[in-house]
N, C-alpha and C. Protein backbone atom coordinates (compact mmCIF):
# COMPACT_ATOMS: atom_id res chain seq x y z
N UNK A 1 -7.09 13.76 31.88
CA UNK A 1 -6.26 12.59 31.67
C UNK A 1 -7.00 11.61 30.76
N UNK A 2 -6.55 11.27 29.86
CA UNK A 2 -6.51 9.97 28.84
C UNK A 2 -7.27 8.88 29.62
N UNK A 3 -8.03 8.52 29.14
CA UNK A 3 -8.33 6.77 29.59
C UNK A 3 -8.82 5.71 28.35
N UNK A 4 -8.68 4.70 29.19
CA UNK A 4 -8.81 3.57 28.02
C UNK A 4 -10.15 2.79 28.37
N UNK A 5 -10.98 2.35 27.81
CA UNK A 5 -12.21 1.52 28.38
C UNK A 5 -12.28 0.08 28.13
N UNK A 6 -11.87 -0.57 29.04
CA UNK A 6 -11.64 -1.95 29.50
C UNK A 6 -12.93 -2.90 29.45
N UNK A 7 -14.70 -2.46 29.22
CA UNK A 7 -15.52 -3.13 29.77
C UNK A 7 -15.65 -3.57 28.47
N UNK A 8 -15.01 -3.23 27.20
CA UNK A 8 -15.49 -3.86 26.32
C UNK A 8 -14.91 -4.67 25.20
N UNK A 9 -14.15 -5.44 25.65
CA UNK A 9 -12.99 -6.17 25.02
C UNK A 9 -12.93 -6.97 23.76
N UNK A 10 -14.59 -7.23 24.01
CA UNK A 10 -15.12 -8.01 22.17
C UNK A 10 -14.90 -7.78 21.19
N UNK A 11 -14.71 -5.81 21.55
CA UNK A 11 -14.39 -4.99 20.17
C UNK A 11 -13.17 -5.26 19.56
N UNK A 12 -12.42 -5.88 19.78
CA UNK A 12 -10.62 -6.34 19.53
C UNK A 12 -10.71 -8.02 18.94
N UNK A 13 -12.24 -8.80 18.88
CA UNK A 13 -12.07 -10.03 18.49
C UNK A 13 -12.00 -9.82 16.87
N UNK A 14 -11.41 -10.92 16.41
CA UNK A 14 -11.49 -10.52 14.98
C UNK A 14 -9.80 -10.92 14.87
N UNK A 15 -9.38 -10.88 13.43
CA UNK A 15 -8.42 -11.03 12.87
C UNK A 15 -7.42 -9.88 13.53
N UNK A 16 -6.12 -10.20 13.75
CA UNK A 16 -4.91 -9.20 13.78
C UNK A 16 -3.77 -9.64 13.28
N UNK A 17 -3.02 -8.42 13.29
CA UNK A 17 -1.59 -8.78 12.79
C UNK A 17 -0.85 -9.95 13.82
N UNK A 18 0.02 -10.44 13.00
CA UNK A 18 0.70 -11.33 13.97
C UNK A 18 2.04 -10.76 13.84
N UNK A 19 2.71 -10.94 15.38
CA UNK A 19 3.78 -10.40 15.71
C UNK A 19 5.21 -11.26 15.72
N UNK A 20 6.02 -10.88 14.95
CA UNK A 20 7.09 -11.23 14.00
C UNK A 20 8.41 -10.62 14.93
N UNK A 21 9.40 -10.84 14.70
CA UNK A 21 10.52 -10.51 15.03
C UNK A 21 10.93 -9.86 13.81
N UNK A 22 11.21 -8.11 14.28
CA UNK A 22 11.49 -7.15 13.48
C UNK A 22 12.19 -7.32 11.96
N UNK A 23 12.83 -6.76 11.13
CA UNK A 23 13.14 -7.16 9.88
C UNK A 23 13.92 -6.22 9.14
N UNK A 24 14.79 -5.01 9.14
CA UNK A 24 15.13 -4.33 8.39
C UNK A 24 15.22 -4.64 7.17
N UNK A 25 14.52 -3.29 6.21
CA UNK A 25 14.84 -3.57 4.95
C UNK A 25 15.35 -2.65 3.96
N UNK A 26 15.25 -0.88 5.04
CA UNK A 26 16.26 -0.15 4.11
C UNK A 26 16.30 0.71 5.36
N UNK A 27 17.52 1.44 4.76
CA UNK A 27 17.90 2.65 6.19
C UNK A 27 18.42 3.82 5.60
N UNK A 28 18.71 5.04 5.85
CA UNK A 28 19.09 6.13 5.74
C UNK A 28 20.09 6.92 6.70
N UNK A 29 20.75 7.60 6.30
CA UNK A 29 21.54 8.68 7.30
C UNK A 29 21.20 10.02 7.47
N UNK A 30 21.67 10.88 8.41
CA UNK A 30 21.19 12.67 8.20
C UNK A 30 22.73 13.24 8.24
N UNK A 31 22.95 14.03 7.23
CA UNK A 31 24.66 14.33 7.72
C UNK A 31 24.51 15.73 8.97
N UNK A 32 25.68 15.89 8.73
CA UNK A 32 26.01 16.99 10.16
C UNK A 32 24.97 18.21 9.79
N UNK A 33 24.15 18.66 8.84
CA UNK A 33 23.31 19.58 8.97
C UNK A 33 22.23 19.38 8.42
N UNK A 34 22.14 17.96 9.23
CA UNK A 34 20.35 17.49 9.30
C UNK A 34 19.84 17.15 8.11
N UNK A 35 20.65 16.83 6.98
CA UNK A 35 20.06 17.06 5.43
C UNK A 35 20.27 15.34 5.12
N UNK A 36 18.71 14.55 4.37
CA UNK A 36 18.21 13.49 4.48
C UNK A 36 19.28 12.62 3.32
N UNK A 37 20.15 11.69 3.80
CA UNK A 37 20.21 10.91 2.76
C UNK A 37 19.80 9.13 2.78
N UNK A 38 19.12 8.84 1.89
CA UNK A 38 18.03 7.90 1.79
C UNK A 38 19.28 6.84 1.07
N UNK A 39 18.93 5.51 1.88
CA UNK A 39 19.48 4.28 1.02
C UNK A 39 21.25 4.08 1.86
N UNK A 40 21.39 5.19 2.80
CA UNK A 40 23.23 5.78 2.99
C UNK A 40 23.36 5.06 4.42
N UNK A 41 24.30 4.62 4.37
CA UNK A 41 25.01 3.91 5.84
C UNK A 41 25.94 5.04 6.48
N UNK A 42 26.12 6.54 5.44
CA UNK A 42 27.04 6.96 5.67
C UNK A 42 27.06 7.86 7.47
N UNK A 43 26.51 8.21 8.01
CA UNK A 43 26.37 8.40 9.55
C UNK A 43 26.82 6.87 10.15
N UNK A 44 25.99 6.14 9.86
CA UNK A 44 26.09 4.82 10.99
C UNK A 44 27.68 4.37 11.07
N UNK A 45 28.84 4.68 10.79
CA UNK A 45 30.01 4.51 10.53
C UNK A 45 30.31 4.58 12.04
N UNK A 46 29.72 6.59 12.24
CA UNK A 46 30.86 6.45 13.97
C UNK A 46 29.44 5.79 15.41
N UNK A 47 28.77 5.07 14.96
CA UNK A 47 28.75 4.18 16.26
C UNK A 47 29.10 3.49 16.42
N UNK A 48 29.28 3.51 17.93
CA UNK A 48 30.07 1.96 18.57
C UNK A 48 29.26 1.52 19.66
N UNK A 49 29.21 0.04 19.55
CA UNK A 49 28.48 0.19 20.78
C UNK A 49 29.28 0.09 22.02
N UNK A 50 28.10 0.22 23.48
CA UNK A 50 28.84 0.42 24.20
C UNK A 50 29.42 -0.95 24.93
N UNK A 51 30.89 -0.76 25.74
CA UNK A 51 31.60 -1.41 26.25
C UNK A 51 31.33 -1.75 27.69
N UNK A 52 30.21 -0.72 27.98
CA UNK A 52 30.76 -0.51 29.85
C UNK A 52 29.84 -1.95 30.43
N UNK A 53 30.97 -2.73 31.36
CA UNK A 53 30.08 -3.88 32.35
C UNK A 53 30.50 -4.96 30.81
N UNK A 54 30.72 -4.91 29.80
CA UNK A 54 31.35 -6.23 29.24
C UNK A 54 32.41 -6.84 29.49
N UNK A 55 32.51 -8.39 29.67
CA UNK A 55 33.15 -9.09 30.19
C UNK A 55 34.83 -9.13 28.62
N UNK A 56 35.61 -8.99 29.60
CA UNK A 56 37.43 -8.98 29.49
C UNK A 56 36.92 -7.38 28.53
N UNK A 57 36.72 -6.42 29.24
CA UNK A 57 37.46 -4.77 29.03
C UNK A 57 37.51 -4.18 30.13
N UNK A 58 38.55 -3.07 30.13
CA UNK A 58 38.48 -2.33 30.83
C UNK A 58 37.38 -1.19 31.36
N UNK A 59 37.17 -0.92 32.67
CA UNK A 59 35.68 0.45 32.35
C UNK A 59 36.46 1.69 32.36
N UNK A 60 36.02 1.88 31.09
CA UNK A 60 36.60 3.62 30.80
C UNK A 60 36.20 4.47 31.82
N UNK A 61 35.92 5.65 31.96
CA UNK A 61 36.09 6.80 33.00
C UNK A 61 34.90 7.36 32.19
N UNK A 62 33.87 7.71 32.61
CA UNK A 62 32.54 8.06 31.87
C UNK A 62 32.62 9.29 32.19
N UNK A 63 32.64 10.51 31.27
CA UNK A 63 32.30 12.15 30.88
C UNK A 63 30.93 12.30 30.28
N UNK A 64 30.37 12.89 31.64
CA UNK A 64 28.65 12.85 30.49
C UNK A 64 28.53 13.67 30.22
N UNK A 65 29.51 15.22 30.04
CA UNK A 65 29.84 16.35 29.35
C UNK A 65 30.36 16.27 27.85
N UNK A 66 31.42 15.27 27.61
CA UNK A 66 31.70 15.06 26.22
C UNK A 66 30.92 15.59 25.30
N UNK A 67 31.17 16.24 24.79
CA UNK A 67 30.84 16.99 23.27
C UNK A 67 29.78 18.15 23.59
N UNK A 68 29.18 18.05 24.49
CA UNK A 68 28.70 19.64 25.10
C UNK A 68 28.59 20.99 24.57
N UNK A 69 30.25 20.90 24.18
CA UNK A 69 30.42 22.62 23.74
C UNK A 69 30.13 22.37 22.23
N UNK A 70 30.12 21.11 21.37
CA UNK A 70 30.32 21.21 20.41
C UNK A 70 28.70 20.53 19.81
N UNK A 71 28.19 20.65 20.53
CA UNK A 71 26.27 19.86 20.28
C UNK A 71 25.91 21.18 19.25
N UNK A 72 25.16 21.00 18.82
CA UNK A 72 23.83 21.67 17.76
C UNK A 72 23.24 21.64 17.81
N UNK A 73 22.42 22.66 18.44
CA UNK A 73 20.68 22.63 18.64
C UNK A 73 20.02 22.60 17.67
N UNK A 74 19.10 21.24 16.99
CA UNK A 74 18.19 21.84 15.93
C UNK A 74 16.90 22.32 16.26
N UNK A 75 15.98 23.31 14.68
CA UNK A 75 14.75 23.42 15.08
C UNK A 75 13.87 22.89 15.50
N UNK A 76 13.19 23.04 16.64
CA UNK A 76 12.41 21.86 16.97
C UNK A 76 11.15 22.30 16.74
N UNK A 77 10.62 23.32 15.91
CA UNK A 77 9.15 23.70 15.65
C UNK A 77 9.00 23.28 14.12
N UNK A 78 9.89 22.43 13.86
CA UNK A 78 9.92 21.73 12.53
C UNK A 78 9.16 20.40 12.34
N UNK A 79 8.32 19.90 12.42
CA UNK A 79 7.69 18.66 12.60
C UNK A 79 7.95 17.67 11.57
N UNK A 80 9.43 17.13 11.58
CA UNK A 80 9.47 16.39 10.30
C UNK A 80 9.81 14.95 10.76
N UNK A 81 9.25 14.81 11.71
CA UNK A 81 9.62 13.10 12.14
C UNK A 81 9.24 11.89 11.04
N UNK A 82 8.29 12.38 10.60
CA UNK A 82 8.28 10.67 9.85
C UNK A 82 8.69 11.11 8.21
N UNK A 83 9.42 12.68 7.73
CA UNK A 83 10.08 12.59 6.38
C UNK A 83 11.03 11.99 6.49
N UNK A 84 11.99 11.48 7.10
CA UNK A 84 13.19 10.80 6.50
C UNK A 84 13.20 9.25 6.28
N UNK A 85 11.82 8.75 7.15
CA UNK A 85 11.35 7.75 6.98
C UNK A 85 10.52 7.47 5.65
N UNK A 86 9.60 8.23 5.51
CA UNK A 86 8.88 8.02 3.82
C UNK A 86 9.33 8.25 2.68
N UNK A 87 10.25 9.47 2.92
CA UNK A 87 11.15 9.66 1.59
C UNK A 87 12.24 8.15 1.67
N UNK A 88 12.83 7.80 2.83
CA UNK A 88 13.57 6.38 2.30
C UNK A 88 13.01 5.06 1.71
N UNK A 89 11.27 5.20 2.65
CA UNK A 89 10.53 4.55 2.11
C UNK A 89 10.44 4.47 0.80
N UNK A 90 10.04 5.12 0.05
CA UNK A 90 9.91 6.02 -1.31
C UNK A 90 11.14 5.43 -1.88
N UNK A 91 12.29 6.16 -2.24
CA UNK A 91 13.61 5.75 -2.88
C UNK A 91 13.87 4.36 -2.62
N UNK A 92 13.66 3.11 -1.45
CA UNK A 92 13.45 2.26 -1.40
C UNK A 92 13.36 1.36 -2.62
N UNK A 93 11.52 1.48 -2.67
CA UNK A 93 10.75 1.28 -3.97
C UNK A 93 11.05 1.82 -4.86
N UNK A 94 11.28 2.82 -5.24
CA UNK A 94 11.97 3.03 -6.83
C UNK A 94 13.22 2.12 -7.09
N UNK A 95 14.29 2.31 -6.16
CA UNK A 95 15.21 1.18 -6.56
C UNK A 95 15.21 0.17 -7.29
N UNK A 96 13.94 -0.61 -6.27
CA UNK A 96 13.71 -1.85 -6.64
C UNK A 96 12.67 -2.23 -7.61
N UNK A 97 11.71 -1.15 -7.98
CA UNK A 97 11.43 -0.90 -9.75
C UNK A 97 12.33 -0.67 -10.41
N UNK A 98 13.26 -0.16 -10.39
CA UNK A 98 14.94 0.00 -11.29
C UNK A 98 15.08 -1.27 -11.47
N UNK A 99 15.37 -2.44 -10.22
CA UNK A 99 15.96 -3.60 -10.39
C UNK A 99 14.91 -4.62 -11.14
N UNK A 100 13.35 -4.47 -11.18
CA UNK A 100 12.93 -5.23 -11.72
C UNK A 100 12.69 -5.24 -12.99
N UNK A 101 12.44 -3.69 -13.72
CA UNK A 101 12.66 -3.51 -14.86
C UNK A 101 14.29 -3.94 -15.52
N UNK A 102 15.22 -3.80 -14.72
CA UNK A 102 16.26 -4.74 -15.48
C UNK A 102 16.29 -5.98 -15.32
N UNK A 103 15.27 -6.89 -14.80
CA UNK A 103 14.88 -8.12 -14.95
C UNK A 103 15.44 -9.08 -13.80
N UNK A 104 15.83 -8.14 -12.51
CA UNK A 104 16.41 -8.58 -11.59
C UNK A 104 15.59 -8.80 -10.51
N UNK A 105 14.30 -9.06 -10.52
CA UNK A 105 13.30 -9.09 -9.65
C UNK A 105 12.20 -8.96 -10.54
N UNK A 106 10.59 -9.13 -9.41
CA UNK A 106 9.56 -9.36 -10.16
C UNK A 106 9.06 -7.55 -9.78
N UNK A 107 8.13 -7.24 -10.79
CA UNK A 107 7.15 -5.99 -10.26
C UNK A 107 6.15 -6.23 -9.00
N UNK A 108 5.88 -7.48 -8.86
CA UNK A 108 4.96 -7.69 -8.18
C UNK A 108 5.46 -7.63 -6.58
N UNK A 109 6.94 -7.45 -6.65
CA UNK A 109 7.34 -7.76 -5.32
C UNK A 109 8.28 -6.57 -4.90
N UNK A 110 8.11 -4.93 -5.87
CA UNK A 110 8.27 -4.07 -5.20
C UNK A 110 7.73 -2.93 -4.12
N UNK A 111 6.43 -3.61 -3.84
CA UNK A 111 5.94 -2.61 -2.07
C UNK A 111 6.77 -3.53 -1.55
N UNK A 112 6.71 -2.77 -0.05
CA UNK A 112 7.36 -3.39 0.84
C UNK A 112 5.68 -3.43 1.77
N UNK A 113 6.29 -4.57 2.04
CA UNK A 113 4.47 -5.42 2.42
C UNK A 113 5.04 -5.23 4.01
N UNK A 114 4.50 -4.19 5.29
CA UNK A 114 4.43 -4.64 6.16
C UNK A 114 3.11 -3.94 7.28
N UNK A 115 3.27 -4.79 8.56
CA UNK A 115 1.81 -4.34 9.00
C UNK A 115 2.41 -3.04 9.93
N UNK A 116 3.56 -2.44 10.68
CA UNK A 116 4.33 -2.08 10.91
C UNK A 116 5.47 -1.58 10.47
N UNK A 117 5.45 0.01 10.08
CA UNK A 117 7.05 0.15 9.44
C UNK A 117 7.05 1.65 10.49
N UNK A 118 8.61 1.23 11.11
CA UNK A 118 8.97 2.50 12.25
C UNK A 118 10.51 2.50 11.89
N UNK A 119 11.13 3.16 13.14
CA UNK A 119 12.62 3.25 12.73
C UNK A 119 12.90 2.71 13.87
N UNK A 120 14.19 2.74 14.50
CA UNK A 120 14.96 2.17 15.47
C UNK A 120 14.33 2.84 17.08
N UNK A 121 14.47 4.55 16.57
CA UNK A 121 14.45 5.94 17.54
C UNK A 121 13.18 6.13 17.62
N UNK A 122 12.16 5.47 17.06
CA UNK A 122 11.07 4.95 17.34
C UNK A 122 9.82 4.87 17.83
N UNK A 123 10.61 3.28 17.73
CA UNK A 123 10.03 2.03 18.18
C UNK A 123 10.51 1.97 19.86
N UNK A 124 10.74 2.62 20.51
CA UNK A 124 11.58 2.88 21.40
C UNK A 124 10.39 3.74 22.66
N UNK A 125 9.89 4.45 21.64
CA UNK A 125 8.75 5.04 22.84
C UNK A 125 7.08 5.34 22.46
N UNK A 126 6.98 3.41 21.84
CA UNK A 126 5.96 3.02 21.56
C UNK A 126 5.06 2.66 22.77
């Protein structure tokens, strides 16, 4: 088992990041056969969020079978968790070298400056 060593806490004095309230600044979709598109809202269309326990609706009838027969197992000996993140990363910044070379921004202000960059699905089981 993992452990952490507590007796020596000095080692952490010093400068750190300071903690900000999150910031989106670009996002991506995967269509129905997992294939990366960078810069696209086009997935985020069919969520909704959820309704259940909000005040003036009705509570729907919850099926935690829904879509079951129709799921898709992907590969999971594929280790590609953080490509759809760097490649958006990536296309990101080119964009916005596109936009500054047409004089719509500075060069100096296409990285994306952060101390922290994750996704939603995450940041979740940090």
């Amino acid at each position: 088992m993992a452990t952490f060593d507590f007796s020596r806490l000095d080692r952490f004095a010093g400068s750190s990041a300071s903690i900000r309230r999150p910031r989106e600044f670009t996002f991506f979709s995967y269509t129905d056969r997992h294939e990366l598109k960078p810069l696209s809202a086009e997935s985020l269309c069919s969520y909704y969020p959820p309704l259940f326990g909000a005040p003036g609706t009705q509570e729907p009838s919850i099926e935690l079978s829904a879509g079951f027969k129709s799921f898709v197992r992907r590969d999971d000996s594929v280790d590609e968790h953080l490509d759809g993140l760097l490649d958006t990363l990536q296309a990101h910044e080119e964009r916005r070298i596109d936009l500054a070379e047409a004089g719509e921004g500075k060069i100096e202000d296409v990285r994306s400056r952060a101390d922290v960059v994750t996704w939603r699905g995450m940041i979740t089981k940090v």
